[in-house]
C-alpha atoms as a PDB file:
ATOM      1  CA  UNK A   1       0.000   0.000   0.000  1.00  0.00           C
ATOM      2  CA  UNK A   2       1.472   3.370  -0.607  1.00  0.00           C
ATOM      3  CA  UNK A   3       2.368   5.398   2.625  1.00  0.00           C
ATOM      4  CA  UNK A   4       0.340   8.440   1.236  1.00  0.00           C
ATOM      5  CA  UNK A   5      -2.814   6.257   1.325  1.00  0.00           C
ATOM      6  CA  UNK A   6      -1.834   4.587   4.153  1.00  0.00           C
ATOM      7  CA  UNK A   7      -1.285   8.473   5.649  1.00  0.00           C
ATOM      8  CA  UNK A   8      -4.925   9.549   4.388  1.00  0.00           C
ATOM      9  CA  UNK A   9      -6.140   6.135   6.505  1.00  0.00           C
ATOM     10  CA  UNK A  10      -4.480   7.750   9.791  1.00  0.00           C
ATOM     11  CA  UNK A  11      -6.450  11.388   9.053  1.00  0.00           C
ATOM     12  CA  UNK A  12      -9.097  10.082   8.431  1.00  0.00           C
ATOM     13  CA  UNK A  13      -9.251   7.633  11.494  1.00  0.00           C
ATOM     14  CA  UNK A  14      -7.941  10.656  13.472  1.00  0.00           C
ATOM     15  CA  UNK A  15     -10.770  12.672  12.053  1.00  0.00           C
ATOM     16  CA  UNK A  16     -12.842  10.367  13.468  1.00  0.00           C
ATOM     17  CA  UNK A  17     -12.024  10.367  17.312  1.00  0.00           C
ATOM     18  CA  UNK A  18     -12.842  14.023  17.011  1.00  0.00           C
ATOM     19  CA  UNK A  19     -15.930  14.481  15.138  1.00  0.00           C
ATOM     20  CA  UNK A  20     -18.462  12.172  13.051  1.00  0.00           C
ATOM     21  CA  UNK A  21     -17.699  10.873   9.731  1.00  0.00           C
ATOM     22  CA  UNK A  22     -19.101  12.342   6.601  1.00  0.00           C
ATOM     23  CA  UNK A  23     -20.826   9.559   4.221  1.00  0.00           C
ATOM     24  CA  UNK A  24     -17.868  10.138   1.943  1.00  0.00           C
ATOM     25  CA  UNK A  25     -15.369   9.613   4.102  1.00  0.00           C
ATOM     26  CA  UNK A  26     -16.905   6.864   5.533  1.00  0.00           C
ATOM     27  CA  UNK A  27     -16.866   5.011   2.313  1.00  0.00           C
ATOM     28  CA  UNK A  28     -12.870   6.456   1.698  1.00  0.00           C
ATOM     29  CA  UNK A  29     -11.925   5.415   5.043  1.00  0.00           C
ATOM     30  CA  UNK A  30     -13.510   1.628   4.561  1.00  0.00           C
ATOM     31  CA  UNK A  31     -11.610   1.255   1.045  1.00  0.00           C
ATOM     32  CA  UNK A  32      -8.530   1.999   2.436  1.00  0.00           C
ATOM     33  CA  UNK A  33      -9.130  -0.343   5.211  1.00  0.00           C
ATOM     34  CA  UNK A  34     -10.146  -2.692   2.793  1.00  0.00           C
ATOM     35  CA  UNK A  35      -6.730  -2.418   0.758  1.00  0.00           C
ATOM     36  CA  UNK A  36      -4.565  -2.146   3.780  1.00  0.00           C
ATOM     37  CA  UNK A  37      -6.051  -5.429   4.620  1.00  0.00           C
ATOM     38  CA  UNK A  38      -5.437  -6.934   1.367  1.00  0.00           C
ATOM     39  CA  UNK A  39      -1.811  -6.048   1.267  1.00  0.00           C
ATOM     40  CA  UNK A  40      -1.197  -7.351   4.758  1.00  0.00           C
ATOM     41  CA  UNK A  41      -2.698 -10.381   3.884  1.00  0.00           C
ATOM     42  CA  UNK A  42      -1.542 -10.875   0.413  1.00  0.00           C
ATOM     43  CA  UNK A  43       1.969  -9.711   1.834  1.00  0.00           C
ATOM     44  CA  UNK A  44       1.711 -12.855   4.728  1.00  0.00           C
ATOM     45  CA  UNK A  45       0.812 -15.131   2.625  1.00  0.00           C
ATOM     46  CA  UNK A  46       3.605 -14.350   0.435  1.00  0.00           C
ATOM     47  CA  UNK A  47       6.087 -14.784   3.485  1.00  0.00           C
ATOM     48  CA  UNK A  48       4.239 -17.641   4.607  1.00  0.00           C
ATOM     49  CA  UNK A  49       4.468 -19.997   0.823  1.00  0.00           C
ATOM     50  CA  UNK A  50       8.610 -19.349   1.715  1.00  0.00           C
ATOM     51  CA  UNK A  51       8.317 -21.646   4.997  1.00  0.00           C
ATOM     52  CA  UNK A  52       9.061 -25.169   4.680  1.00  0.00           C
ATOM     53  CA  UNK A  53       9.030 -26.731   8.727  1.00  0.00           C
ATOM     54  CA  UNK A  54      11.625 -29.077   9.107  1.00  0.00           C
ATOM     55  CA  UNK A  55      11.156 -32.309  11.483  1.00  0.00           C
ATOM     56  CA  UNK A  56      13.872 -33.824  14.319  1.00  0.00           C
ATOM     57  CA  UNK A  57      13.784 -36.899  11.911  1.00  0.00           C
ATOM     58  CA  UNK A  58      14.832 -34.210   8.929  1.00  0.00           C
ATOM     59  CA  UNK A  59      11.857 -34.478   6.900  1.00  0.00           C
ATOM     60  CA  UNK A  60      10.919 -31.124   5.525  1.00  0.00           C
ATOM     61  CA  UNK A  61       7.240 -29.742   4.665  1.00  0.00           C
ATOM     62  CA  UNK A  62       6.430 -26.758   2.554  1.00  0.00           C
ATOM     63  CA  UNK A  63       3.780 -24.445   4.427  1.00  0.00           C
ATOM     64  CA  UNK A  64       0.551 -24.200   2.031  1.00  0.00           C
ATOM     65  CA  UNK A  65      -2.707 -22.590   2.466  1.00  0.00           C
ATOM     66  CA  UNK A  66      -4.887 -25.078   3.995  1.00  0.00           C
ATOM     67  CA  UNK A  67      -6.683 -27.299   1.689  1.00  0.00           C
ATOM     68  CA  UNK A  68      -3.344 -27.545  -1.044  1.00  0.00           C
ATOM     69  CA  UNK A  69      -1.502 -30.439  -0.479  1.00  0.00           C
ATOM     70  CA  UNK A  70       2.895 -29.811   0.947  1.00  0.00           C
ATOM     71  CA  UNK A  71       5.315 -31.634  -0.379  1.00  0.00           C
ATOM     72  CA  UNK A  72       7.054 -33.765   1.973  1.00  0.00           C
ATOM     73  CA  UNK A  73      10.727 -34.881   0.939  1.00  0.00           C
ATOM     74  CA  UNK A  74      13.272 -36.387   3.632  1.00  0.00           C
ATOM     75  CA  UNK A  75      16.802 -35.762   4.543  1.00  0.00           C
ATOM     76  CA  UNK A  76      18.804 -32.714   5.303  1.00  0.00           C
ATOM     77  CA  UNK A  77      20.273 -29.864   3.257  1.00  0.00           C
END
């Protein structure tokens, strides 16, 4: 997300401990949120696929998004 969006979010937030929201704002404040939230995810889930968990016995599994299958594969590198 770009820092001067992610500025506008913390106005507008701040805005909002002071006074009530306009309609407008309202709606630009929730599609920030909404993109901050998808680039924290998306960014997660990026650093998450680069796990792999590695057993005592040396087998290795590749963290996936629940649901996909990891590859399993034994021995150390």
């Amino acid at each position: 997300m770009e820092s001067g969006k992610l500025k506008r979010l913390s106005e507008l937030t701040a805005i909002s401990r002071k006074r009530e929201l306009t309609l407008e704002e309202k709606k630009e404040r929730e599609a920030l949120r909404n993109e901050y939230r998808a680039a924290v995810t998306g960014s997660l889930r990026a650093d998450l696929a680069q796990l792999t968990i590695v057993e005592p016995d040396g087998t290795r599994h590749e963290v996936r998004p629940k649901g996909e299958n990891s590859k399993k594969t034994s021995g150390e590198e």
